[in-house]
C-alpha atoms as a PDB file:
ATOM      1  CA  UNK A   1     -14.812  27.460  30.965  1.00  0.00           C
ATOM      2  CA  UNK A   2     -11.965  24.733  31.012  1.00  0.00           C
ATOM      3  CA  UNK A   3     -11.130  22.226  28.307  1.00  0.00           C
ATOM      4  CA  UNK A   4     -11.509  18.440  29.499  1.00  0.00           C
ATOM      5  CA  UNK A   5      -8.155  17.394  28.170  1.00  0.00           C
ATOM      6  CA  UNK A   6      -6.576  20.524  29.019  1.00  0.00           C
ATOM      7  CA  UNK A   7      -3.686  21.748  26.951  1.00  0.00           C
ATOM      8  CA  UNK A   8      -1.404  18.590  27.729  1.00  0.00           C
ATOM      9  CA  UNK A   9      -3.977  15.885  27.050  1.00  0.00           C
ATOM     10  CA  UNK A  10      -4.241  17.838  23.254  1.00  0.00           C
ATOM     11  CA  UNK A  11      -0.830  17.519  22.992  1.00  0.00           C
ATOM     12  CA  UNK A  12      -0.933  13.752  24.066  1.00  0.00           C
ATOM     13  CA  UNK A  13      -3.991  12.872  21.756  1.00  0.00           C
ATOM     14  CA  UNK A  14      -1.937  14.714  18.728  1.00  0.00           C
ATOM     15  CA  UNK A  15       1.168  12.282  19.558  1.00  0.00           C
ATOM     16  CA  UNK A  16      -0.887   9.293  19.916  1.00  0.00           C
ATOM     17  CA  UNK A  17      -2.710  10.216  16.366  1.00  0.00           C
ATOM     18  CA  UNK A  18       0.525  11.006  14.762  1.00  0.00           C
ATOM     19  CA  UNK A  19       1.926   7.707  16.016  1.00  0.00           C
ATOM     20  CA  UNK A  20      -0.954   5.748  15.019  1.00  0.00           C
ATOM     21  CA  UNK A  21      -0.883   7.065  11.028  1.00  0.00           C
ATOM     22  CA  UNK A  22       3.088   5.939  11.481  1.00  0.00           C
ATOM     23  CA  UNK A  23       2.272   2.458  12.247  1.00  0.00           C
ATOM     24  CA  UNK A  24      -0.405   2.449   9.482  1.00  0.00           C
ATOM     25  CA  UNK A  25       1.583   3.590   7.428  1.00  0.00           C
ATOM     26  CA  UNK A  26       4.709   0.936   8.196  1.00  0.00           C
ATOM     27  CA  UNK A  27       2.160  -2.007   8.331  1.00  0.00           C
ATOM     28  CA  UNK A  28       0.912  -0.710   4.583  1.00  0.00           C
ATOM     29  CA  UNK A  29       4.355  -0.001   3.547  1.00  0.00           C
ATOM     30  CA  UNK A  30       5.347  -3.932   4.084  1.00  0.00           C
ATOM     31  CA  UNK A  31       1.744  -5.026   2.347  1.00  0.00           C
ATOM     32  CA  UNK A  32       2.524  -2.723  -0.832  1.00  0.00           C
ATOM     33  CA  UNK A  33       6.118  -4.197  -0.854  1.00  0.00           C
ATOM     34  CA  UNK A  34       4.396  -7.553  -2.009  1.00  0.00           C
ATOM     35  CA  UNK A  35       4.035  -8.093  -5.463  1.00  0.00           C
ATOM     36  CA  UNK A  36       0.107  -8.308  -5.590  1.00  0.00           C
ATOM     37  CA  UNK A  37      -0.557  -5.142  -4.048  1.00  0.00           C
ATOM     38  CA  UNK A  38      -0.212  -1.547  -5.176  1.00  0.00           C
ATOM     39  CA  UNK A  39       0.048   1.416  -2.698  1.00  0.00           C
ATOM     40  CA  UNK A  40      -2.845   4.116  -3.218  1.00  0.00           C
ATOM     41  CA  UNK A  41      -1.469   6.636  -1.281  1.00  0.00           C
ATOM     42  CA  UNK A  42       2.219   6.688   0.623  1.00  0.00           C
ATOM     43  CA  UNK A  43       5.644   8.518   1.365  1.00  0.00           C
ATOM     44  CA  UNK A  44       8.366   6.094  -0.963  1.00  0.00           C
ATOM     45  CA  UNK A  45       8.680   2.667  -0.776  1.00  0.00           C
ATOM     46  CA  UNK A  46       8.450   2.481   3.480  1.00  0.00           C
ATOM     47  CA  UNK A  47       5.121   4.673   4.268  1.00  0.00           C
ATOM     48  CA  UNK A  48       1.413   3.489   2.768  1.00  0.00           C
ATOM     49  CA  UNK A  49      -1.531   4.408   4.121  1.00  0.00           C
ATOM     50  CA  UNK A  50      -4.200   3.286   1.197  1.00  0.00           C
ATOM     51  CA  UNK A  51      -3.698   0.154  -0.750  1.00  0.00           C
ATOM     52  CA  UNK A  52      -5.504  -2.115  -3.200  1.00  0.00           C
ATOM     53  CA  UNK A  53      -5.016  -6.001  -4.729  1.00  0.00           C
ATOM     54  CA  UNK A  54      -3.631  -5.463  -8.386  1.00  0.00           C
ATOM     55  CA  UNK A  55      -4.577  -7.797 -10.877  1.00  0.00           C
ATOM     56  CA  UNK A  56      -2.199  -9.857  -9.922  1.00  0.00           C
ATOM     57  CA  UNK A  57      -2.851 -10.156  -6.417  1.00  0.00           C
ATOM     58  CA  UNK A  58      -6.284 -11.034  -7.966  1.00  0.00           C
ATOM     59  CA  UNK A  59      -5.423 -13.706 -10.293  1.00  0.00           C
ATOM     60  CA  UNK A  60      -3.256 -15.501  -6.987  1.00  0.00           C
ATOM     61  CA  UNK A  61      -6.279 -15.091  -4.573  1.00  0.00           C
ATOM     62  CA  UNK A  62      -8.153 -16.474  -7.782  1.00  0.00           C
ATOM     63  CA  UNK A  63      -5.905 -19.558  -7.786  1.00  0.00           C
ATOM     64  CA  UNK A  64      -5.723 -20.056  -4.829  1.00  0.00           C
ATOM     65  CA  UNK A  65      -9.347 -20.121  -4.151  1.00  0.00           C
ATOM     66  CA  UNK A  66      -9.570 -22.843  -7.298  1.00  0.00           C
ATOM     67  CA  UNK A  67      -7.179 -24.880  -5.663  1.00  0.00           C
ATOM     68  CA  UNK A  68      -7.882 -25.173  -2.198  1.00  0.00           C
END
């Protein structure tokens, strides 16, 4: 029995998958450069895949909300 995606369409989805987590991980890399986030999980200062608002990313998302 033959695979679907035959062995060049694995290959393709394994590039596309490998390019997506890239991308991710450049878009996180430029949110965990800003002071109110911290990166969870990430290669250096360029790559982050899993980030979270700091306390004081908080406290400006606080003000802000106060202000506005």
């Amino acid at each position: 029995m033959k695979n679907k995606l035959g062995e060049g369409g694995i290959w393709t989805f394994i590039i596309i998958i490998i390019i997506a987590l890239f991308v991710w991980g450049v878009i996180g890399g430029q949110q965990a450069q800003n002071i109110g986030i911290t990166c969870d999980m990430g290669i250096g200062d360029s790559l982050c895949w899993k980030w979270h608002t700091n306390a004081i990313g908080q406290a400006q998302e606080f003000l802000g909300d106060v202000l506005n």
